[in-house]
Each structure stands twice: as C-alpha cells, then as structure tokens.
N, C-alpha and C. Protein backbone atom coordinates (compact mmCIF):
# COMPACT_ATOMS: atom_id res chain seq x y z
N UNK A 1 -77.16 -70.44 -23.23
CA UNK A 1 -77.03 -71.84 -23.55
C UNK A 1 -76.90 -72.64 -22.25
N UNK A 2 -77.57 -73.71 -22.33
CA UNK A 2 -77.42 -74.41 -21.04
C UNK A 2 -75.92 -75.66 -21.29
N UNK A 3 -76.03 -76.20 -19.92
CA UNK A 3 -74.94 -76.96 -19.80
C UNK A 3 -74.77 -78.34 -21.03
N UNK A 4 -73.50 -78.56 -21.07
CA UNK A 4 -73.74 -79.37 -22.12
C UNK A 4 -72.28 -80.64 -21.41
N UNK A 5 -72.77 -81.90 -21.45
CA UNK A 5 -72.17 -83.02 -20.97
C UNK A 5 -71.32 -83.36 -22.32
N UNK A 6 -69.98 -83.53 -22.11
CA UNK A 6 -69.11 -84.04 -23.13
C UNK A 6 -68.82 -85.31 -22.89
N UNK A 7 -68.77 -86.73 -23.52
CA UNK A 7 -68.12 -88.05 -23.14
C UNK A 7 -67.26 -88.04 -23.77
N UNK A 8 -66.00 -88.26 -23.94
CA UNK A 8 -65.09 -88.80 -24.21
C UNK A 8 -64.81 -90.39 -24.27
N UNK A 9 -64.88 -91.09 -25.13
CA UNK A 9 -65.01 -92.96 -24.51
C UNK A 9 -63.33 -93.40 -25.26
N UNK A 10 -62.69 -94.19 -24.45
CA UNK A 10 -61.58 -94.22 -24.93
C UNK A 10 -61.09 -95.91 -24.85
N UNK A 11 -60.34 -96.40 -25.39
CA UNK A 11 -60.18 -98.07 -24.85
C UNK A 11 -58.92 -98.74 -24.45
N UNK A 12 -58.34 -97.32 -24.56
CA UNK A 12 -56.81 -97.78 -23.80
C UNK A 12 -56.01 -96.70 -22.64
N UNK A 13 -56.06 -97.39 -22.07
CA UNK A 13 -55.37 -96.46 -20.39
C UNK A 13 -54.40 -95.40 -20.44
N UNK A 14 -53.84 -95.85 -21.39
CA UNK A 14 -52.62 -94.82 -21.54
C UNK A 14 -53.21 -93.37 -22.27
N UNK A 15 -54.04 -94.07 -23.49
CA UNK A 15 -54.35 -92.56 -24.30
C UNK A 15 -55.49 -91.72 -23.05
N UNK A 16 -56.05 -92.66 -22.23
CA UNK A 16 -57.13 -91.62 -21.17
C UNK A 16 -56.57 -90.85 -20.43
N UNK A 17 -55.53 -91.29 -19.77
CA UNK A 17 -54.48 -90.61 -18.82
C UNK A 17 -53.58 -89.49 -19.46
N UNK A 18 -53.14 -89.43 -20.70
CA UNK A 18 -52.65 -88.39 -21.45
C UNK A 18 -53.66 -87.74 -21.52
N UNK A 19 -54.88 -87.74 -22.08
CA UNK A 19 -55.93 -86.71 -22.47
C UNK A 19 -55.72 -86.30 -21.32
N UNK A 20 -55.80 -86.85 -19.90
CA UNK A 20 -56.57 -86.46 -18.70
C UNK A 20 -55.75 -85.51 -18.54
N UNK A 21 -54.41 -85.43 -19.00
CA UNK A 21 -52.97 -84.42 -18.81
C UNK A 21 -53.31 -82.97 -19.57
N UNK A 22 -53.52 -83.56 -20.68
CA UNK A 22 -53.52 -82.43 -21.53
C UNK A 22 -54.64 -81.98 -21.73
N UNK A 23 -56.38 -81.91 -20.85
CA UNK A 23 -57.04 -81.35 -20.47
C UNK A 23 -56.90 -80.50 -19.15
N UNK A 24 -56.27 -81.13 -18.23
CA UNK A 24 -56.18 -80.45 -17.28
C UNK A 24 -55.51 -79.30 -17.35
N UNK A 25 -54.38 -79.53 -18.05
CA UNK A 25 -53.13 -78.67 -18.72
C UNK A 25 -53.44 -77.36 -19.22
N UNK A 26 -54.69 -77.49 -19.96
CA UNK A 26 -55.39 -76.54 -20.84
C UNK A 26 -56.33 -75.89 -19.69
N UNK A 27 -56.97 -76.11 -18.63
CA UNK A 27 -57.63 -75.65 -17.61
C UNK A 27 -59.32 -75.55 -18.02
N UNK A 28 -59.43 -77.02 -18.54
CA UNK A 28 -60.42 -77.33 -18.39
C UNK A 28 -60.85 -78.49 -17.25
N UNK A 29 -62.04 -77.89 -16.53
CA UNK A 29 -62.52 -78.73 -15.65
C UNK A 29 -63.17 -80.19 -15.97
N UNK A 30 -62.43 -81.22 -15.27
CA UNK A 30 -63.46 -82.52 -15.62
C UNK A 30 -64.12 -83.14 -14.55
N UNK A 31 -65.56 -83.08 -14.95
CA UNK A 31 -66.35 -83.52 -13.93
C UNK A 31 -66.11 -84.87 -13.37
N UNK A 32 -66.07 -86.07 -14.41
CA UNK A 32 -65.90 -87.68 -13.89
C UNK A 32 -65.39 -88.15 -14.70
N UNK A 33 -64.74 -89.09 -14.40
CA UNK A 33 -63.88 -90.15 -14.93
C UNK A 33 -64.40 -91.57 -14.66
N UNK A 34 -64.82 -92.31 -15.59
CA UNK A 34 -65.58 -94.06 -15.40
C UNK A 34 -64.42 -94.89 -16.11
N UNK A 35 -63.95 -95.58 -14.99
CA UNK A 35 -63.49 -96.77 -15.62
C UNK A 35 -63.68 -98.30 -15.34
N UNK A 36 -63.63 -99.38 -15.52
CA UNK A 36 -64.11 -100.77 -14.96
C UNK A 36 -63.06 -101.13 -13.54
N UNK A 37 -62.08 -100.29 -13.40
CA UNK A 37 -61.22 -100.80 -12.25
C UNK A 37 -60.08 -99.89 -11.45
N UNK A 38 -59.57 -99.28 -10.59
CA UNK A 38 -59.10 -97.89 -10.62
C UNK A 38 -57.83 -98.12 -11.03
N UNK A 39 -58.13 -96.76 -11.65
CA UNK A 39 -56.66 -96.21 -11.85
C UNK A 39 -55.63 -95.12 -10.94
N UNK A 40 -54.59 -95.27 -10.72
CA UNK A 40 -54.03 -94.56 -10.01
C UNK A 40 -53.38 -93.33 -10.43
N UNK A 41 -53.02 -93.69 -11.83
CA UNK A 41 -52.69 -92.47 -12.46
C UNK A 41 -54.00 -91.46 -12.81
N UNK A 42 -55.23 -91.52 -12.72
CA UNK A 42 -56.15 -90.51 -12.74
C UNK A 42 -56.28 -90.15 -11.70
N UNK A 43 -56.12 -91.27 -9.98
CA UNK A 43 -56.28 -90.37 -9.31
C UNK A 43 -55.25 -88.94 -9.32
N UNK A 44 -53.88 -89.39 -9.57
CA UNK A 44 -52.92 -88.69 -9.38
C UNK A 44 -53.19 -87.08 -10.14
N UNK A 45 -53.59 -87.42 -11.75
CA UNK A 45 -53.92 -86.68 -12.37
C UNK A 45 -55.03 -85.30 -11.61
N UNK A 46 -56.09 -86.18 -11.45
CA UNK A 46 -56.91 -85.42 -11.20
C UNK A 46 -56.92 -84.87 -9.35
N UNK A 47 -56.16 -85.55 -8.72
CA UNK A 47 -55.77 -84.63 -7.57
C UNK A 47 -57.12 -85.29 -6.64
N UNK A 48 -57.24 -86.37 -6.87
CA UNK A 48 -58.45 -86.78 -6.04
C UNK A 48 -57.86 -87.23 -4.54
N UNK A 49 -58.24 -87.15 -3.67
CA UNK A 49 -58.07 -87.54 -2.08
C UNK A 49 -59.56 -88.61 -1.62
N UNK A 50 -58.63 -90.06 -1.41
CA UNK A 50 -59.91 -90.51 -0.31
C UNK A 50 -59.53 -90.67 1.21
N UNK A 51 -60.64 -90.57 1.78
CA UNK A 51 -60.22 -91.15 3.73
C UNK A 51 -60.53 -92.40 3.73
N UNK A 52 -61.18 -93.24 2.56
CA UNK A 52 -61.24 -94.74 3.38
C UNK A 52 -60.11 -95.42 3.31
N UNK A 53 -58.80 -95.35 3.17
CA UNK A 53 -57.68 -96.12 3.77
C UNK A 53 -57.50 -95.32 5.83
N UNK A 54 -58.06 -94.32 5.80
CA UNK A 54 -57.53 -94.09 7.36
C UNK A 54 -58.83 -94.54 8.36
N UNK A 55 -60.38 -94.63 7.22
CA UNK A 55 -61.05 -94.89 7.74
C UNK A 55 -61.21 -96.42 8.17
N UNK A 56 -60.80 -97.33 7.51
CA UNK A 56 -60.23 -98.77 7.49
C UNK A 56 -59.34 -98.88 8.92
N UNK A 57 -57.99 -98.34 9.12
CA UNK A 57 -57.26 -98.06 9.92
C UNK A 57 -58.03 -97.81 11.29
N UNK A 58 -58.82 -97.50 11.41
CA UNK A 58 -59.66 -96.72 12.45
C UNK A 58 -60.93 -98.07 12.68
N UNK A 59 -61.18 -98.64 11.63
CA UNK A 59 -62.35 -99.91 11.79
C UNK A 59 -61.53 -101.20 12.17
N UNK A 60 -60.18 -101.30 11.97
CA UNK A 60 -59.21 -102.45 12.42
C UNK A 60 -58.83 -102.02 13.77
N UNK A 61 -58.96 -101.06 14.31
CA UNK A 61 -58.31 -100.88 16.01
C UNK A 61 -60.00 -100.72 16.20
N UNK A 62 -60.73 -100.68 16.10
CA UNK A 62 -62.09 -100.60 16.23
C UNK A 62 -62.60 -102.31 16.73
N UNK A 63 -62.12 -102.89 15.49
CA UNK A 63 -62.87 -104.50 15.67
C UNK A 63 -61.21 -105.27 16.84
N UNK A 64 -59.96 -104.97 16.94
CA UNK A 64 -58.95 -105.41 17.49
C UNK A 64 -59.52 -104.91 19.21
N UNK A 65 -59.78 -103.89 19.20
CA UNK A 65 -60.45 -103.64 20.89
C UNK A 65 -62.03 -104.44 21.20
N UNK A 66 -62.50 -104.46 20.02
CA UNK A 66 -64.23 -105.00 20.40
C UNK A 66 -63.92 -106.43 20.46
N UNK A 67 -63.08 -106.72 19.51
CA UNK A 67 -62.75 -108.79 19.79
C UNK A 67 -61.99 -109.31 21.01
N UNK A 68 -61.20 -108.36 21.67
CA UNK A 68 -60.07 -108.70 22.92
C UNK A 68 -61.20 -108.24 23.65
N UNK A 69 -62.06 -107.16 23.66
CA UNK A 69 -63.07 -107.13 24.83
C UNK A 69 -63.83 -108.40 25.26
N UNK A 70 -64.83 -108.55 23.79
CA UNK A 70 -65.88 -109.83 23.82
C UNK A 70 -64.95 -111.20 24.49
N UNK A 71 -63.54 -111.92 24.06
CA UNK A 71 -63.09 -112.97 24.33
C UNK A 71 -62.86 -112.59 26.15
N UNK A 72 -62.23 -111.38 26.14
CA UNK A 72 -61.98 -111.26 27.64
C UNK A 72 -62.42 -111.55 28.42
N UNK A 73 -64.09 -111.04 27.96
CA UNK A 73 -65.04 -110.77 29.10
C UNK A 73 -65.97 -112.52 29.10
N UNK A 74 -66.16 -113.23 27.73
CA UNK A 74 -66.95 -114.71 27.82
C UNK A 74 -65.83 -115.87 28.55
N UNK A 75 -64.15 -115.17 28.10
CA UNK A 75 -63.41 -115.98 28.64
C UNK A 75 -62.84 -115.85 30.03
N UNK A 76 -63.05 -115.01 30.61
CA UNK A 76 -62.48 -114.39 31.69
C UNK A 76 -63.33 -113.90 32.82
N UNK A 77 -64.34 -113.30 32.61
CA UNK A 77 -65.46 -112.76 33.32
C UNK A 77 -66.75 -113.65 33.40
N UNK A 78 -67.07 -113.25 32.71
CA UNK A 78 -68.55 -114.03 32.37
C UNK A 78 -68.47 -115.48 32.82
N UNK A 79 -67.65 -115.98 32.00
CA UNK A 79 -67.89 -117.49 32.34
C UNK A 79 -66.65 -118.37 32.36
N UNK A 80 -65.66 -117.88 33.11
CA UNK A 80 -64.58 -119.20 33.65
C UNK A 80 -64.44 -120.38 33.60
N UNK A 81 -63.34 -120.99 32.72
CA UNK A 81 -63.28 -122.53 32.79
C UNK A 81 -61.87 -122.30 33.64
N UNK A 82 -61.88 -123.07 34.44
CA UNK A 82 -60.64 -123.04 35.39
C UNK A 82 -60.66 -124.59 35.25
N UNK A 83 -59.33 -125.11 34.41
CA UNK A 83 -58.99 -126.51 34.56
C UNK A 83 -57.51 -126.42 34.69
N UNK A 84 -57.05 -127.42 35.18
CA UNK A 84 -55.39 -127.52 34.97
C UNK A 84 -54.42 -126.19 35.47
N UNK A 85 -55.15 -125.69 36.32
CA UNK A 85 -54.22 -124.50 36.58
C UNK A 85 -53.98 -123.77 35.38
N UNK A 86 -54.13 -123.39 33.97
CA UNK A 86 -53.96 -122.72 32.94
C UNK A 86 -54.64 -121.19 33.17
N UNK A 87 -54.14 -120.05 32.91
CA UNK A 87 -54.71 -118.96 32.67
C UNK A 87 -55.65 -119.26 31.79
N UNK A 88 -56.62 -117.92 31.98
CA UNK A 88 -57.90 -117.99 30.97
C UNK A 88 -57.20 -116.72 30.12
N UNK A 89 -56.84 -115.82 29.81
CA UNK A 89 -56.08 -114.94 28.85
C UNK A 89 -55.02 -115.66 28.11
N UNK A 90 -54.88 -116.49 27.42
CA UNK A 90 -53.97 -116.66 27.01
C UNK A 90 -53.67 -116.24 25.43
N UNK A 91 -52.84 -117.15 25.12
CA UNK A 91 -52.69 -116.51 23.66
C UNK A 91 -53.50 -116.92 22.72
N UNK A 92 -53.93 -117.95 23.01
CA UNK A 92 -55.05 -118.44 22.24
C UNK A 92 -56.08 -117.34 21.44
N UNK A 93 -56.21 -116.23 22.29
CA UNK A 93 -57.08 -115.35 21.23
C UNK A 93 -56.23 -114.74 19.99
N UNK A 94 -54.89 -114.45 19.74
CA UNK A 94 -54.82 -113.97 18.95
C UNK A 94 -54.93 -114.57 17.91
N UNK A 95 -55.08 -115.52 17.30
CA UNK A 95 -56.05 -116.46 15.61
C UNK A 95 -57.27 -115.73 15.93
N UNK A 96 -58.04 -115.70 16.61
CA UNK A 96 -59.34 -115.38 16.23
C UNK A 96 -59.47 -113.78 16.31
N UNK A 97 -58.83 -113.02 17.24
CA UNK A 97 -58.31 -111.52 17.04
C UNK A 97 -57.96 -111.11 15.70
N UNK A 98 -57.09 -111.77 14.89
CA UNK A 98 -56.25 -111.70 14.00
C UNK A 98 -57.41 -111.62 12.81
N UNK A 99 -58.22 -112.60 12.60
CA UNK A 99 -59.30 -112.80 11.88
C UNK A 99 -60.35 -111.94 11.97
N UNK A 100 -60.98 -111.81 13.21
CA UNK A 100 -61.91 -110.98 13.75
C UNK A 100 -61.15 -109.27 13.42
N UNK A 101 -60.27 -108.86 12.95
CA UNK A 101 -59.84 -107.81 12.91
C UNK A 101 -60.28 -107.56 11.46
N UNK A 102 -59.88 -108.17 10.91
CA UNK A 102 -59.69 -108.41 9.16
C UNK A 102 -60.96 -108.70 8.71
N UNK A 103 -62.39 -108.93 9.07
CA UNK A 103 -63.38 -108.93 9.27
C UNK A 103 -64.25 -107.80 9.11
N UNK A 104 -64.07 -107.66 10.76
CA UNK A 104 -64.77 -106.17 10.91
C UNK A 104 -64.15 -105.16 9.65
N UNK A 105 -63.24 -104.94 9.74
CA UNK A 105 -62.63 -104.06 8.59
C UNK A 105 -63.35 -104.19 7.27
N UNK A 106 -62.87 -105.51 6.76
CA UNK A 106 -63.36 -105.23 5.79
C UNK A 106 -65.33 -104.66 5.37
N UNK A 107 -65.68 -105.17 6.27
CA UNK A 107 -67.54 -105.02 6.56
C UNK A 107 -67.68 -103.10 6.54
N UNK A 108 -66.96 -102.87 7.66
CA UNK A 108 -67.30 -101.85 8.20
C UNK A 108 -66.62 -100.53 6.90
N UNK A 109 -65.72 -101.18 6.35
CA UNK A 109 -64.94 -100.03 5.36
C UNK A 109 -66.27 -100.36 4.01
N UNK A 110 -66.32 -101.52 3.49
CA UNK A 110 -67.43 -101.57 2.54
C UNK A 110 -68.42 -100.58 2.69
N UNK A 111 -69.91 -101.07 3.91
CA UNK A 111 -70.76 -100.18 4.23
C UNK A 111 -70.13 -98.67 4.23
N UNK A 112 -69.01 -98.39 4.71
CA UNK A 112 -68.47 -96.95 4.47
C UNK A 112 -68.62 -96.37 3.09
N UNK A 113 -68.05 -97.29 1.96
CA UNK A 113 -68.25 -96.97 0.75
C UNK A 113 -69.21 -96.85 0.18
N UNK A 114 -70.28 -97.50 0.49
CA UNK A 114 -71.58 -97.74 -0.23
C UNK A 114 -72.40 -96.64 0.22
N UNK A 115 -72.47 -96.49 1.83
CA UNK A 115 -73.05 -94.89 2.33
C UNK A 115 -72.21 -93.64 1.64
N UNK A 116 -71.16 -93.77 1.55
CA UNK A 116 -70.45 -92.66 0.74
C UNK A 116 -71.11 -92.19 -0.89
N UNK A 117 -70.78 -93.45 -1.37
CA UNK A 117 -71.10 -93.27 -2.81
C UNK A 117 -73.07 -93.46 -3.04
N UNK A 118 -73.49 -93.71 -2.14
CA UNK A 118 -75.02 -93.61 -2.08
C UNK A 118 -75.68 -94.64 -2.97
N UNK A 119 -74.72 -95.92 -3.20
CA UNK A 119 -74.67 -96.82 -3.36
C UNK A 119 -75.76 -97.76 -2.84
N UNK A 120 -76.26 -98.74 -3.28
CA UNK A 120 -77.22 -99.91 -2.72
C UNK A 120 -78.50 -100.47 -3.83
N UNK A 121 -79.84 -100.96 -2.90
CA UNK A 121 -80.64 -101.70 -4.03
C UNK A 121 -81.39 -100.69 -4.95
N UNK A 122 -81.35 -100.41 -5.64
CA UNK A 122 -82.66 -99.46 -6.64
C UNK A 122 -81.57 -98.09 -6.72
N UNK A 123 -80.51 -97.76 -6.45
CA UNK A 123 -79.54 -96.84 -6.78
C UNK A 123 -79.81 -96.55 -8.26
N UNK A 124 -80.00 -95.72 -8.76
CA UNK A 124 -79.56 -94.98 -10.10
C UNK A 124 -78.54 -95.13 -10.57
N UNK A 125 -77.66 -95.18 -11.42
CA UNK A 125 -77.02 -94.53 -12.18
C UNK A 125 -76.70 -93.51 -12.66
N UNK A 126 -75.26 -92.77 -12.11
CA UNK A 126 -75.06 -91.04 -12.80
C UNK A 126 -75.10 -91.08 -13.78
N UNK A 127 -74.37 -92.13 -14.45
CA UNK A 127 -74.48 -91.93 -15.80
C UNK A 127 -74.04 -93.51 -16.54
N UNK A 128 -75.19 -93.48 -17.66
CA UNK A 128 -75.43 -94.27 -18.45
C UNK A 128 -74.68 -94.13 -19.83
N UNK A 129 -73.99 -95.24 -19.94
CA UNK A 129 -73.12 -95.42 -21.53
C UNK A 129 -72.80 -96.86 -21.62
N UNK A 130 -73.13 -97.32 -22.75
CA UNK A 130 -72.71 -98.68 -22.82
C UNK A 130 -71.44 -99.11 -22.62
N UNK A 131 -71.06 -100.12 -22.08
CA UNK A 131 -69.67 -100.39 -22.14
C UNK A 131 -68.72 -100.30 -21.06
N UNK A 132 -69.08 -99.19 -20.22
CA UNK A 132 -68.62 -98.28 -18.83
C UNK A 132 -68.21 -99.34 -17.87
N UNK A 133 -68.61 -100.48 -17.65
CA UNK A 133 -68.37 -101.64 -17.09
C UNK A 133 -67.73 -103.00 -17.30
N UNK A 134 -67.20 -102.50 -18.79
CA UNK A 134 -66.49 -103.95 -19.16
C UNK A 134 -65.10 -103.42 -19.75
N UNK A 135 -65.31 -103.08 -20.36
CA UNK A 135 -63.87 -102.33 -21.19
C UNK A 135 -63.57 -101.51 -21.70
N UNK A 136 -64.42 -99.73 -21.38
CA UNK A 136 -64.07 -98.81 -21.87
C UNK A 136 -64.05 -97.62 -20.51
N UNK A 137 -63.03 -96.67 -21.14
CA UNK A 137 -63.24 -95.46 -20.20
C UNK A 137 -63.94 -94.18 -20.55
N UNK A 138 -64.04 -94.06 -19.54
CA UNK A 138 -65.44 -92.55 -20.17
C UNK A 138 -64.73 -91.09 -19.52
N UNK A 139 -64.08 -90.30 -20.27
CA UNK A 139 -64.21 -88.60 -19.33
C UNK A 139 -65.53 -87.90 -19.70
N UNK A 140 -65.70 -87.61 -18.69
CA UNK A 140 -66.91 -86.55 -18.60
C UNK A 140 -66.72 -84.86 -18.34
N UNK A 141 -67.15 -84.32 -19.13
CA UNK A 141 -66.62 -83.26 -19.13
C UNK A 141 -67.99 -81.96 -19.14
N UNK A 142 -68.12 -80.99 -18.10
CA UNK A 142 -69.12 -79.62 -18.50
C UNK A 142 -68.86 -79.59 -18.85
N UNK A 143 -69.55 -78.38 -20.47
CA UNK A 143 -69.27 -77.12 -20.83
C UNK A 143 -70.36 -76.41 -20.79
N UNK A 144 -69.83 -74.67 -21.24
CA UNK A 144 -71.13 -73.82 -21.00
C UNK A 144 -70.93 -73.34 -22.56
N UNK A 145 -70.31 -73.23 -23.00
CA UNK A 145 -70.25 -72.33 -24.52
C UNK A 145 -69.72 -73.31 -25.81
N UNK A 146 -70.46 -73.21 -26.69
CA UNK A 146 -69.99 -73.65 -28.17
C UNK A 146 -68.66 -73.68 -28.06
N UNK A 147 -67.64 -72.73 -27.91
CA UNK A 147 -66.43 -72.43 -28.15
C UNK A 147 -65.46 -73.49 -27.38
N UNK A 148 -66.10 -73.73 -26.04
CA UNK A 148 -65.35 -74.59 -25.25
C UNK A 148 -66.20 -76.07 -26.04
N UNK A 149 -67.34 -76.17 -26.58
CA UNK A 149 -67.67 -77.58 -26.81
C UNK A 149 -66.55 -78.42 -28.10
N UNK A 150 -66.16 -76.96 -28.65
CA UNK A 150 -65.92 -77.62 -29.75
C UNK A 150 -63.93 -78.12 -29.78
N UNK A 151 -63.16 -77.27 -28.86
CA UNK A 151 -62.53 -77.27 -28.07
C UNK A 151 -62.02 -78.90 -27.59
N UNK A 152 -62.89 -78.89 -26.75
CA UNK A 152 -62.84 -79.45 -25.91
C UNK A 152 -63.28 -81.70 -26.87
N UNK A 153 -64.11 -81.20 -28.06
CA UNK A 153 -64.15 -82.17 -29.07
C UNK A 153 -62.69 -82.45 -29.40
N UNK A 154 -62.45 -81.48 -30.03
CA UNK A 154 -60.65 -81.58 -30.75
C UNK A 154 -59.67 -82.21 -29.75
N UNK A 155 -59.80 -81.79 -28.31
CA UNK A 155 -59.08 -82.28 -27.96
C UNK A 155 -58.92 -84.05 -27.52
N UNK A 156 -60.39 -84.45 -27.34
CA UNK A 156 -60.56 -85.50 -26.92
C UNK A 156 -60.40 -86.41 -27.99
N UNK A 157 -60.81 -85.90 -29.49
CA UNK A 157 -60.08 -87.22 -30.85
C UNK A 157 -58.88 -86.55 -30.54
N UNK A 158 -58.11 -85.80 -30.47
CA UNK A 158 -56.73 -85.82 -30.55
C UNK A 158 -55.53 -86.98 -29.86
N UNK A 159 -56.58 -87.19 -28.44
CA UNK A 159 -56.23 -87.51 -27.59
C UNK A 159 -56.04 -89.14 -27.48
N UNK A 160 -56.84 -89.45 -28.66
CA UNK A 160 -56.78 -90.92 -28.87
C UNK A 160 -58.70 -91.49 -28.38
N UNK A 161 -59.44 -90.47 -28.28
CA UNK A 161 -60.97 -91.20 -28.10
C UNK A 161 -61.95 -91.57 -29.34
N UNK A 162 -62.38 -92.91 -28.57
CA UNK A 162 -63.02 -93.82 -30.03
C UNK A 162 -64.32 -93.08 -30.39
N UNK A 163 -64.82 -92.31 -29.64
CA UNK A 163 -66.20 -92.01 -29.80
C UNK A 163 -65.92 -90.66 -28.81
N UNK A 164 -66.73 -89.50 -29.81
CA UNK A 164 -67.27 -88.09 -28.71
C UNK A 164 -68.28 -88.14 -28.58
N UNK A 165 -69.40 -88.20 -27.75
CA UNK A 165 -70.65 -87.41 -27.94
C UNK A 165 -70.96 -86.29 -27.03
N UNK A 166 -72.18 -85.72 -27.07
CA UNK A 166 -72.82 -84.42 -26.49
C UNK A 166 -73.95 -85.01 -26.07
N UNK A 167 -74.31 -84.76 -24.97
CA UNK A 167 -75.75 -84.71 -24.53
C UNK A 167 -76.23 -83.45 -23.07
C-alpha cells in the first residue's frame, strides 16, 4: 500500500493542540501543521527549533557595523564639513544607526525566510485545502497501513476535528 496523507481540519486552537498531544503521545509521526498565524504551543508540542531569531541578531550587528561604517566614512573621510570647530563623529548618527539597524534586519531576516521556505513568485503550494488561510487548522499526518489510517481517523474526530479526509 502506498502512502496515504491524513488531514485533520479543526477550528479551534485548543482542540488542535490537544490532538497534537495526544497524537504525539500515541507515537504517531506528524508531518505538518497549517495554521493562519503561529502558534507557540505547536511549536512546543511538536519540538520544532528555528535559527531566524539568532539569524536576525546576527543581521542587526551586521546593518549596526555597515551604517557606523557608511556615516563614518561620507562623514568623516570622504567628505568633511569642518564648520564651527564641531567634530564630524558625533552623536548625531545614532537616529539614523538606530533606524538603519531595524531596517536592514528586518529585510535581511525576511529574504532569509523566503529562501528558507522556498517561498516567492510562481511558488507552489505543499498543500492545498480550502480555508488553510483564514480560519482553520490543518494536521497532516503519513500513514503506511489501513490499521494506522483508521487509528489515526478515531483519533482526530475524537480530538475535536470538523472534517477527516484521505488523499
């Protein structure tokens, strides 16, 4: 028998996150979880790890050295206004440091995500189900055997899901 895709579609957070308990519980594997906005308790559940909070971290001392460089060098090097006896370093860069940090970051962590998730124009879709984007959650679940399909059915109406299907 070949592989067989289980959905689970559910419409309230709480009953997804229990199923998500009491599948895991049972030691069944779940492939994906779709919801319109994250949840933290699935990550928790499901033991997921991301790097783009350290990768962020790493694009803010990234754009904080490239913005104190660029001002340094147009304000300081490159091209000198010497009036009034005033230093040319002054504090004046940190507003636009401050900004220019929060910037780059955010740009550079996005594009991170979008190359990650393989994201962009004419992208596919893993998976198609109505609804997946406005107000329902989806578990996705392998199986390889009848025994686990049917299983693995029971558990998901048990669990509080509005709809099972198979494909």
């Amino acid at each position: 028998m070949t592989n067989k895709k289980i959905f689970g579609v559910f419409d309230d957070e709480d009953n997804l996150v229990s199923t998500i308990r009491t599948i895991r519980d049972k030691g069944i594997k779940i492939s994906d979880v779709v919801s319109p906005y994250p949840i933290h308790e699935v990550f928790d559940e499901l033991k997921l790890k991301t790097k783009i909070p350290v990768a962020a971290f790493f694009y803010g001392i990234f754009g904080l050295l490239a913005t104190f460089g660029f001002l340094y060098w147009t304000s300081v090097i490159n091209y000198p206004l010497v009036f009034g006896g005033k230093p040319q370093n002054t504090l004046s860069f940190v507003i636009v440091i401050f900004i220019m940090v929060i910037n780059i970051t955010i740009v550079l962590t996005i594009v991170t995500f979008f190359l990650r998730e393989k994201k962009g124009p004419g992208a596919k879709p893993s998976i198609e189900y109505p609804g997946i984007t406005d107000d329902k959650y989806l578990i996705v679940i392998d199986v390889v055997s009848d025994t686990d399909v049917n299983s693995v059915n029971e558990l998901l109406k048990s669990g509080g899901a509005i709809e099972v299907t198979e494909q």
